[in-house]
Protein backbone atom coordinates (compact mmCIF):
# COMPACT_ATOMS: atom_id res chain seq x y z
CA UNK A 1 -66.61 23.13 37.57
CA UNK A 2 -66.27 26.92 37.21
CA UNK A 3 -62.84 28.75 36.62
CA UNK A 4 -62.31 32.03 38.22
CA UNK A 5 -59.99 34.39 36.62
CA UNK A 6 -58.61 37.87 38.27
CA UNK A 7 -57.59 40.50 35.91
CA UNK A 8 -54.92 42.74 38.15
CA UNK A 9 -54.32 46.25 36.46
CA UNK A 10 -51.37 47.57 36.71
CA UNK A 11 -50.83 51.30 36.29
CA UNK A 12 -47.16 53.00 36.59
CA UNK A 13 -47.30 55.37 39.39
CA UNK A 14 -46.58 59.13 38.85
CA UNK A 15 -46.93 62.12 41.50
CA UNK A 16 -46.90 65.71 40.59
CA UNK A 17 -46.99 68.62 43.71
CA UNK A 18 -48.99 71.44 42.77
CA UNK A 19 -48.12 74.43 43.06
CA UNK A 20 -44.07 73.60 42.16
CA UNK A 21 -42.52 76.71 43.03
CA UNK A 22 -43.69 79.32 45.86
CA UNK A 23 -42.39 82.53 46.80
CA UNK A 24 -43.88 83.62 50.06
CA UNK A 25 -43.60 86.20 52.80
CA UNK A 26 -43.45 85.27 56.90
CA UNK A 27 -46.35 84.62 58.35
CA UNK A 28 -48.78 83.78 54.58
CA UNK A 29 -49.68 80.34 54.36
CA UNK A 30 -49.58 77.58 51.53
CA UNK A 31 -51.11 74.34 50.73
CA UNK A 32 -49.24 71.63 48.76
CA UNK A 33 -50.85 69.03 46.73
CA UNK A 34 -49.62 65.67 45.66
CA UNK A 35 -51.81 64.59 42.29
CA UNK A 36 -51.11 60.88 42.19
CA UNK A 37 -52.23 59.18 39.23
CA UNK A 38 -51.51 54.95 38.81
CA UNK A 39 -52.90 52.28 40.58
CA UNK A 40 -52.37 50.83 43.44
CA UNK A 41 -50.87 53.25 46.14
CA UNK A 42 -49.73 51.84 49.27
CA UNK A 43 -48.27 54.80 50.78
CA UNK A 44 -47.95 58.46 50.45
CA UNK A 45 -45.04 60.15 52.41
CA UNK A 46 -43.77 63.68 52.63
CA UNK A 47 -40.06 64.60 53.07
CA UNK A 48 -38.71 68.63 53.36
CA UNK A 49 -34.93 68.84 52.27
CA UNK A 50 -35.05 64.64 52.52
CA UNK A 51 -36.66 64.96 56.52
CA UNK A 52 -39.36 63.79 57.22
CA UNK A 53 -42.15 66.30 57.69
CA UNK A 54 -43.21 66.22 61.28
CA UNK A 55 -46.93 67.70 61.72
CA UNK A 56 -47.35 70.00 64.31
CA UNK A 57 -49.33 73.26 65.29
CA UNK A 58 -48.12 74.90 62.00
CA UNK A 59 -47.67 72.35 59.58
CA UNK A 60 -50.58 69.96 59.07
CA UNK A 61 -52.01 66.76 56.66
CA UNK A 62 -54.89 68.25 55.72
CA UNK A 63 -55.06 64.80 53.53
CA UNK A 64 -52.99 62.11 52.84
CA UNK A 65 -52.47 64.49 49.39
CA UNK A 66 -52.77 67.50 51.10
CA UNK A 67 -50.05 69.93 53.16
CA UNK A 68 -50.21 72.84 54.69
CA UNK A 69 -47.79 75.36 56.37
CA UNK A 70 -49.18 78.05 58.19
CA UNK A 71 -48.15 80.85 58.78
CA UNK A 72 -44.68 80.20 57.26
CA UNK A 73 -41.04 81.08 59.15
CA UNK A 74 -37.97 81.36 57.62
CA UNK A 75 -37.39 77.69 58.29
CA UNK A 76 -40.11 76.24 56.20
CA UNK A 77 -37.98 77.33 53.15
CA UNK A 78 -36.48 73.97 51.37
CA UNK A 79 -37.78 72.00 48.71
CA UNK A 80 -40.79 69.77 49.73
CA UNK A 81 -41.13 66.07 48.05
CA UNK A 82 -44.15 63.42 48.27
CA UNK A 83 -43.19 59.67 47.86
CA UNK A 84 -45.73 57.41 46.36
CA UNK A 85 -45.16 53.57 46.61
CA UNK A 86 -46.87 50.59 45.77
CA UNK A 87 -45.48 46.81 45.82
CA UNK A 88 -44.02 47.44 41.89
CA UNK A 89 -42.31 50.90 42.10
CA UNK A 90 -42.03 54.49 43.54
CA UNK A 91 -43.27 58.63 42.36
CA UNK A 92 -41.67 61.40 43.46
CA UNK A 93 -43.23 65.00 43.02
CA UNK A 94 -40.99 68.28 44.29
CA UNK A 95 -41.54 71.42 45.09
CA UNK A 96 -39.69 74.57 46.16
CA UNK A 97 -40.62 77.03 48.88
CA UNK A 98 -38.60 80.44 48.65
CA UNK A 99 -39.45 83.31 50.93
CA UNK A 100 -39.13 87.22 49.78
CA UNK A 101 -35.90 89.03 49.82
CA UNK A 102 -34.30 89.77 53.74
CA UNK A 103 -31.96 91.93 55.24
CA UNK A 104 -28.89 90.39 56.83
CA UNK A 105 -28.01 89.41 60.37
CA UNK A 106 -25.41 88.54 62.22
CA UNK A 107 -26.21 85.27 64.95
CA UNK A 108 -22.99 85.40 66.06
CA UNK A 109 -20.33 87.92 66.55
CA UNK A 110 -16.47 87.86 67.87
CA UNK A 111 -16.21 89.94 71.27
CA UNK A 112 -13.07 92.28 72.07
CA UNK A 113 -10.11 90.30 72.91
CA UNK A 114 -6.95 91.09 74.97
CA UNK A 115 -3.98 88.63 74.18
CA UNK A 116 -0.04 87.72 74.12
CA UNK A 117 2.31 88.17 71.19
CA UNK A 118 2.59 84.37 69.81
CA UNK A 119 -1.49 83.48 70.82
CA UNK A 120 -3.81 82.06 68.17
CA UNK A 121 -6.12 84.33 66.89
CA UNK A 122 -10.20 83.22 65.72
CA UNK A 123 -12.49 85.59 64.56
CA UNK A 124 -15.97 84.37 63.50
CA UNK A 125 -18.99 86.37 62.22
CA UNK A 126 -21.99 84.51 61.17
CA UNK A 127 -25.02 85.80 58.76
CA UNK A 128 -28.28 84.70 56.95
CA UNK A 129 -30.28 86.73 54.91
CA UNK A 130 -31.86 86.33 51.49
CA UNK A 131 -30.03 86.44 49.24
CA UNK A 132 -27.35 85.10 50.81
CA UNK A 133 -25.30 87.57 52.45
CA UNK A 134 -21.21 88.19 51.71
CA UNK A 135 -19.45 88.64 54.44
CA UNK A 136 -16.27 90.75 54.38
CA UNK A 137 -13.48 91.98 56.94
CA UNK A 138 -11.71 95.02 57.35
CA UNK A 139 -9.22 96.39 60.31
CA UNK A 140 -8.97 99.58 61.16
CA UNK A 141 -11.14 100.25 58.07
CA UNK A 142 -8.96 98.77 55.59
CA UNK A 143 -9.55 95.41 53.96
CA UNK A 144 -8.01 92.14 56.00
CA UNK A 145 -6.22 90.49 53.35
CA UNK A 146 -4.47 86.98 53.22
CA UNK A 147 -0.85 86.20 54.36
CA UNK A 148 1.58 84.27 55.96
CA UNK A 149 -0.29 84.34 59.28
CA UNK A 150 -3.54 85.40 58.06
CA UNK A 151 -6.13 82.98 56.73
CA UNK A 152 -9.79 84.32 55.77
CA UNK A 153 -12.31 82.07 54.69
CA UNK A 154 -15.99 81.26 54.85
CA UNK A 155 -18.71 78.60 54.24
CA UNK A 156 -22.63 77.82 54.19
CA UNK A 157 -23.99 75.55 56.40
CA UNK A 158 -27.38 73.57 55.43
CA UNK A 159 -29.57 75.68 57.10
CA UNK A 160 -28.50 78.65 55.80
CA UNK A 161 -26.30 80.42 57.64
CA UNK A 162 -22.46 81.78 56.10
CA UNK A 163 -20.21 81.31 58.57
CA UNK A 164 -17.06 83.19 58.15
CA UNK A 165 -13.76 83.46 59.92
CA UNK A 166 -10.27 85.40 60.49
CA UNK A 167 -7.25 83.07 61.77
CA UNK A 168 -3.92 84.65 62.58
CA UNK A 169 -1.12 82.86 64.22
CA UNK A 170 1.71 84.03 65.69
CA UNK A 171 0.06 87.49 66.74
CA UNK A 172 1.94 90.47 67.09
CA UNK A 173 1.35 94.13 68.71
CA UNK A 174 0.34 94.96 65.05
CA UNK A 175 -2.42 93.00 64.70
CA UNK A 176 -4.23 94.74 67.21
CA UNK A 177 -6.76 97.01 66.57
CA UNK A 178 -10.94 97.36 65.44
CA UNK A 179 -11.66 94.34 63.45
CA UNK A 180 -15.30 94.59 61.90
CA UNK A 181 -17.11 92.20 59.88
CA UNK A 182 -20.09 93.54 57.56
CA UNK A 183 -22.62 91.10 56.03
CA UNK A 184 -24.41 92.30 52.84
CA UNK A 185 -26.98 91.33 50.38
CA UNK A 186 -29.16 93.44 47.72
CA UNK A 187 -31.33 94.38 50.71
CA UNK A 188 -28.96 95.74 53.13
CA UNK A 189 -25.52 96.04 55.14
CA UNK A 190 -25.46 95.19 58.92
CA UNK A 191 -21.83 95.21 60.53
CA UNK A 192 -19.76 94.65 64.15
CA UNK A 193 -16.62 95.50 65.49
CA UNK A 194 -15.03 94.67 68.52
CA UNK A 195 -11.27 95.76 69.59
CA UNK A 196 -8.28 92.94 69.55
CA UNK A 197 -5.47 94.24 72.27
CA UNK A 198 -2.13 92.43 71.63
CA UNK A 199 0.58 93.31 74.48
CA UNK A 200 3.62 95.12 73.46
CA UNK A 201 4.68 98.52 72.65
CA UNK A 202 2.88 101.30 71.41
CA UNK A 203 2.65 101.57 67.36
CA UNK A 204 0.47 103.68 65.09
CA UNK A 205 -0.32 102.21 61.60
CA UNK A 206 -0.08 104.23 58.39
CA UNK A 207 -2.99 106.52 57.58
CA UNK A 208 -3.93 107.94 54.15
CA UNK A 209 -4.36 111.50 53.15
CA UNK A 210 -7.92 113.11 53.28
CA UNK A 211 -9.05 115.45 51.36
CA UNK A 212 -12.33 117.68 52.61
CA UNK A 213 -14.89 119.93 51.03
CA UNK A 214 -14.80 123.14 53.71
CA UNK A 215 -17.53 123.64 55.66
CA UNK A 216 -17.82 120.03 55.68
CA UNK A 217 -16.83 118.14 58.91
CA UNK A 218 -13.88 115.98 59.30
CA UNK A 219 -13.39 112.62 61.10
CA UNK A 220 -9.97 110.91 61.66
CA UNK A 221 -8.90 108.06 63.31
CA UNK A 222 -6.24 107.12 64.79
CA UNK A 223 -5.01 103.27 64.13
CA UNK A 224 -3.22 102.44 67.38
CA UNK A 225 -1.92 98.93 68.41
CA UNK A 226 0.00 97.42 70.97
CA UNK A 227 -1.31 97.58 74.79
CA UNK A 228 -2.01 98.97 76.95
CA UNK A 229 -1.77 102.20 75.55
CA UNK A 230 -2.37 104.95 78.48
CA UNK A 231 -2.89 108.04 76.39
CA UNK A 232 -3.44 109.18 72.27
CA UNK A 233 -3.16 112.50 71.43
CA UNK A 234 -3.03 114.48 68.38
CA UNK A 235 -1.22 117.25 67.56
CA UNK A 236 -0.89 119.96 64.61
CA UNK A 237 2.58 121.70 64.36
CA UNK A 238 3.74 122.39 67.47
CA UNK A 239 0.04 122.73 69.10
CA UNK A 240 -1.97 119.80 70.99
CA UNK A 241 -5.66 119.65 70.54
CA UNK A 242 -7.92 120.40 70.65
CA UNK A 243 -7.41 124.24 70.01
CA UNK A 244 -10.76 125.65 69.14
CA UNK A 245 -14.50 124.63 70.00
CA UNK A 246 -14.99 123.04 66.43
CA UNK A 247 -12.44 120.63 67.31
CA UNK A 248 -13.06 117.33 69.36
CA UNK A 249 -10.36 114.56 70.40
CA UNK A 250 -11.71 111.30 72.07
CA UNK A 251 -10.04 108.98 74.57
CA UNK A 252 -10.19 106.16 71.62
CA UNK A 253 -8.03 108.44 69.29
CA UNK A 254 -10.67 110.18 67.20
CA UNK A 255 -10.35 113.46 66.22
CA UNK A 256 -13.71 115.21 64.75
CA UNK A 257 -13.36 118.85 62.93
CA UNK A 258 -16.28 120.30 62.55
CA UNK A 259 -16.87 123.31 59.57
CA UNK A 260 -13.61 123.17 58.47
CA UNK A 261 -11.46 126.06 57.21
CA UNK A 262 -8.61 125.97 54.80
CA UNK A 263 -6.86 128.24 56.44
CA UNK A 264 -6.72 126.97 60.14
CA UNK A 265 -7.03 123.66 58.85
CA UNK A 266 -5.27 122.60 55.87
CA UNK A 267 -1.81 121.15 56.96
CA UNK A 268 -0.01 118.19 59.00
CA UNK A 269 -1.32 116.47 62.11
CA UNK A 270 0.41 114.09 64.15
CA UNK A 271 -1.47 111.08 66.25
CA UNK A 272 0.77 109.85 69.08
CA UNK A 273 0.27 106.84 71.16
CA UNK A 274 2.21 106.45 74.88
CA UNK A 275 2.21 103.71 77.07
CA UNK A 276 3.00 103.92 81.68
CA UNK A 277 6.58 103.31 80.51
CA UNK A 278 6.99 106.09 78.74
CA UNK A 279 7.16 104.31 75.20
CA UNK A 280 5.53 106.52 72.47
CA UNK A 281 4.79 105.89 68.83
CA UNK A 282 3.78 108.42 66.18
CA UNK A 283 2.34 108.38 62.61
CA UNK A 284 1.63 111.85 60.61
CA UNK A 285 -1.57 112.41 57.81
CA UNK A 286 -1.91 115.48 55.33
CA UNK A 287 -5.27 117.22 54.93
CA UNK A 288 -5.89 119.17 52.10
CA UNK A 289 -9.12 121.52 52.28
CA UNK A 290 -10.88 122.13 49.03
CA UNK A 291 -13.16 125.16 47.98
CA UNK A 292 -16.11 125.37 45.76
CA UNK A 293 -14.19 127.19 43.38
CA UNK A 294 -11.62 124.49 43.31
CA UNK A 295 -13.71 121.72 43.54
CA UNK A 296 -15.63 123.12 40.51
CA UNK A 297 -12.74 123.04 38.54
CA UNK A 298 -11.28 119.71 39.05
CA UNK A 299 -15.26 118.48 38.49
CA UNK A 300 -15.09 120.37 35.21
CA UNK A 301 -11.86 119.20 33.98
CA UNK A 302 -12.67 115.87 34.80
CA UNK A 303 -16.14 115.54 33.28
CA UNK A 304 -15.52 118.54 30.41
CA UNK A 305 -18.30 120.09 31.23
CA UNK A 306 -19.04 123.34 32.94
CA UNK A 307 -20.79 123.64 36.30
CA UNK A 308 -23.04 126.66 36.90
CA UNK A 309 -22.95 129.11 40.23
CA UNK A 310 -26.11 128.25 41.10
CA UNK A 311 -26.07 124.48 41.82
CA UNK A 312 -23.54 125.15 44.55
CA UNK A 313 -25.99 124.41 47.79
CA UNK A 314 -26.50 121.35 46.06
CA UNK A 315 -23.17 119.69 45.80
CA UNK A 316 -21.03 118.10 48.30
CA UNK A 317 -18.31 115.88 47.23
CA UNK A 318 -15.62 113.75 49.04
CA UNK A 319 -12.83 112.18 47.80
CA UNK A 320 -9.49 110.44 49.29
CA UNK A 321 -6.63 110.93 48.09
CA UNK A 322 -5.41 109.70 45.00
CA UNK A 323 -2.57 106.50 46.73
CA UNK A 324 -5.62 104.78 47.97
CA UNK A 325 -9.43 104.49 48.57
CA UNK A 326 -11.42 104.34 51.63
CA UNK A 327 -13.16 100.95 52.33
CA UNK A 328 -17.06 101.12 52.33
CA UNK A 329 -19.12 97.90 52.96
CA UNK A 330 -15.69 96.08 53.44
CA UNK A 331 -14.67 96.63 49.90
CA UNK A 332 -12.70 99.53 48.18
CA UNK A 333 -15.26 101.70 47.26
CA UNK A 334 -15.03 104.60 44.47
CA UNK A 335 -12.68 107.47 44.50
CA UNK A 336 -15.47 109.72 44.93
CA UNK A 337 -18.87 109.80 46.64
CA UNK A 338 -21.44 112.31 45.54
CA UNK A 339 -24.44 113.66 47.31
CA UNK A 340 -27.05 115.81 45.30
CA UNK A 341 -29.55 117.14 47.13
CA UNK A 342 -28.33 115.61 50.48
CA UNK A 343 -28.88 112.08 48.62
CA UNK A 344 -26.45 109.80 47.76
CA UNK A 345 -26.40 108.57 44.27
C-alpha cells in the first residue's frame, strides 16, 4: 500500500500595470500591461474609474494581461485597474491615463430670456477643458456677485464637466441686461452672452469713467434694463449723435469713437433709454482724452524713469479710471493694459 502526497504551493498574488502613468494626445494609442506574479490565478479583470472595461472597436484584450486603447478620446482619460483573484485572495495594479493640456468649451449655454418682475431666474454655463476650466460671470461687464437674491455657485460632475449656475429670485427690471459666462484654463478663454429682458420701466445702470489714449478708438456701452425699451440714444451737451463720421451709435446702445480728439471729444455724454409710453431713464459718463505728452508724464512719475521721444509709435496704453477697474476674463483685471509693439504683455 502506497501513500500519495500533494504538495499545493501557495504564492501571494501581486499585480503591477506597466506603464503607471500616461500622458497622451487624441488620437495616439497605448497598451497596458498587468505583470501578475503568485500562483494560482483564477481570473484577471479590468475596471476604468471602477467600470468595467467593455471591448470594442477601440479598446481591445490583446491578452488576458494585455490592453489597448486606440486611438484615444478624451473619454479614455481615468485611472485603469486589473483585478487578479484566486480562491485565497485578490491584486490590484492602477494606472492613470491623462491627456495633454485643452482649451475650454462650453456644452451648454443659457439662451436670452424675456421675463416678469417676481420670476425665478437660472442661468447655467457648462465647460470641460484640461485643466479644468473656472468659470466666472459678469453682467453688463461687471462681476455678478452674491446677495440676497443672487446665488452663484458651481460643481464637477464625474465625467468632467464644471457645471456652473446664476439663481436670482424675485427679479426685478434691474436685473436685466447681457449676462456672459467665460470659462478659462492655462490654455485659453472661450465665453457667451445672451440678453435677460425683465418688464418694467426703463433704467440705465451706473457706468465708470474712461479714460483714452487719442488717436485711439473708443467703445461705450450703454447698460440698459427694463423692457421693452423702444429707443437708446446718446447725447453730448446739448447735441445727439452721432455728429461726425468717426462717430457710430448702434440700436443696442453702443457708441464707437473712432481716432479720438481731445478737443471734440473730451467731456460728458449722456445714454438715455425710452420706452412706447414715453418713460425715459438717463445715466451720464466722463471721458477724459490723454496725449502722449501727458501720458509720458504720468508713466514717468509713476515708474521714475524717463521715457524717450522716440519710442512713441510703440506705446499705447489704456487705463480706467481710478474708482474702479474694467472686468477682463470675468475678473477685475489691472489698472492698466500695455501693448508694445502692438503686443500685449
Amino acid at each position: 500500500m502506497s501513500i500519495i502526497q500533494l504538495l499545493f504551493i501557495l504564492a501571494p498574488l501581486r499585480a503591477n500595470i506597466s506603464p503607471k502613468q500616461v500622458k497622451a494626445e487624441e488620437g495616439e494609442s497605448v497598451i497596458f500591461n498587468c505583470s501578475i506574479k503568485g500562483h494560482p490565478v483564477h481570473s484577471v479583470t479590468w475596471v476604468k474609474n471602477l467600470n468595467p472595461v467593455v471591448a470594442n472597436s477601440r479598446i481591445r484584450y490583446l491578452s488576458r494581461d494585455l490592453l489597448q486603447v486606440a486611438p484615444i478620446v478624451r473619454e479614455d482619460k481615468g485611472m485603469y485597474q486589473c483585478f487578479v483573484t484566486n480562491d485565497f485572495g485578490m491584486a490590484q495594479g492602477t494606472a492613470e491615463l491623462n491627456l495633454g493640456d485643452d482649451p475650454p468649451v462650453l456644452a451648454y449655454t443659457f439662451p436670452e430670456q424675456t421675463l416678469e418682475p417676481g420670476s425665478f431666474l437660472s442661468l447655467k454655463c457648462t465647460a470641460t477643458g484640461t485643466p479644468l476650466p473656472q468659470i466666472t460671470w459678469s453682467l453688463d461687464g461687471l462681476p455678478v456677485t452674491e446677495g440676497l437674491r443672487t446665488r452663484v455657485g458651481d460643481f464637477v460632475t464625474s465625467d468632467g464637466f464644471v457645471n456652473s449656475f446664476v439663481n436670482i429670485t424675485r427679479l426685478q427690471p434691474e436685473d436685466g441686461g447681457t449676462y456672459e459666462c467665460l470659462g478659462s484654463n492655462d490654455i485659453a478663454t472661450v465665453g457667451h452672452s445672451a440678453r435677460l429682458n425683465v418688464y418694467g420701466p426703463p433704467f440705465v445702470k451706473p457706468m465708470r469713467n474712461i479714460s483714452v489714449l487719442a488717436g485711439n478708438t473708443l467703445i461705450m456701452r450703454c447698460p440698459v434694463s427694463g423692457y421693452p425699451i423702444e429707443k437708446i440714444v446718446w447725447e453730448k451737451g446739448e447735441s445727439k449723435l452721432p455728429q461726425n463720421r468717426r462717430q457710430q451709435v448702434f440700436p443696442n446702445g453702443t457708441l464707437i469713437i473712432n481716432n479720438v480728439d481731445r478737443t471734440t471729444d473730451e467731456g460728458s455724454y449722456r445714454c438715455i433709454a425710452e420706452n412706447k409710453e414715453g418713460e425715459s431713464a438717463f445715466r451720464d459718463v466722463g471721458v477724459k482724452v490723454l496725449g502722449m505728452l501727458e501720458l509720458k508724464s504720468w508713466v514717468s512719475r509713476f515708474f521714475n524713469q524717463e521715457l524717450t521721444s522716440n519710442n512713441n509709435s510703440d506705446l499705447n496704453i489704456l487705463l480706467a479710471d481710478n474708482e474702479s477697474r474694467v472686468p477682463r476674463n470675468g475678473k477685475l483685471s489691472p489698472l492698466i493694459w500695455w501693448i508694445i509693439d502692438r503686443f500685449l504683455v
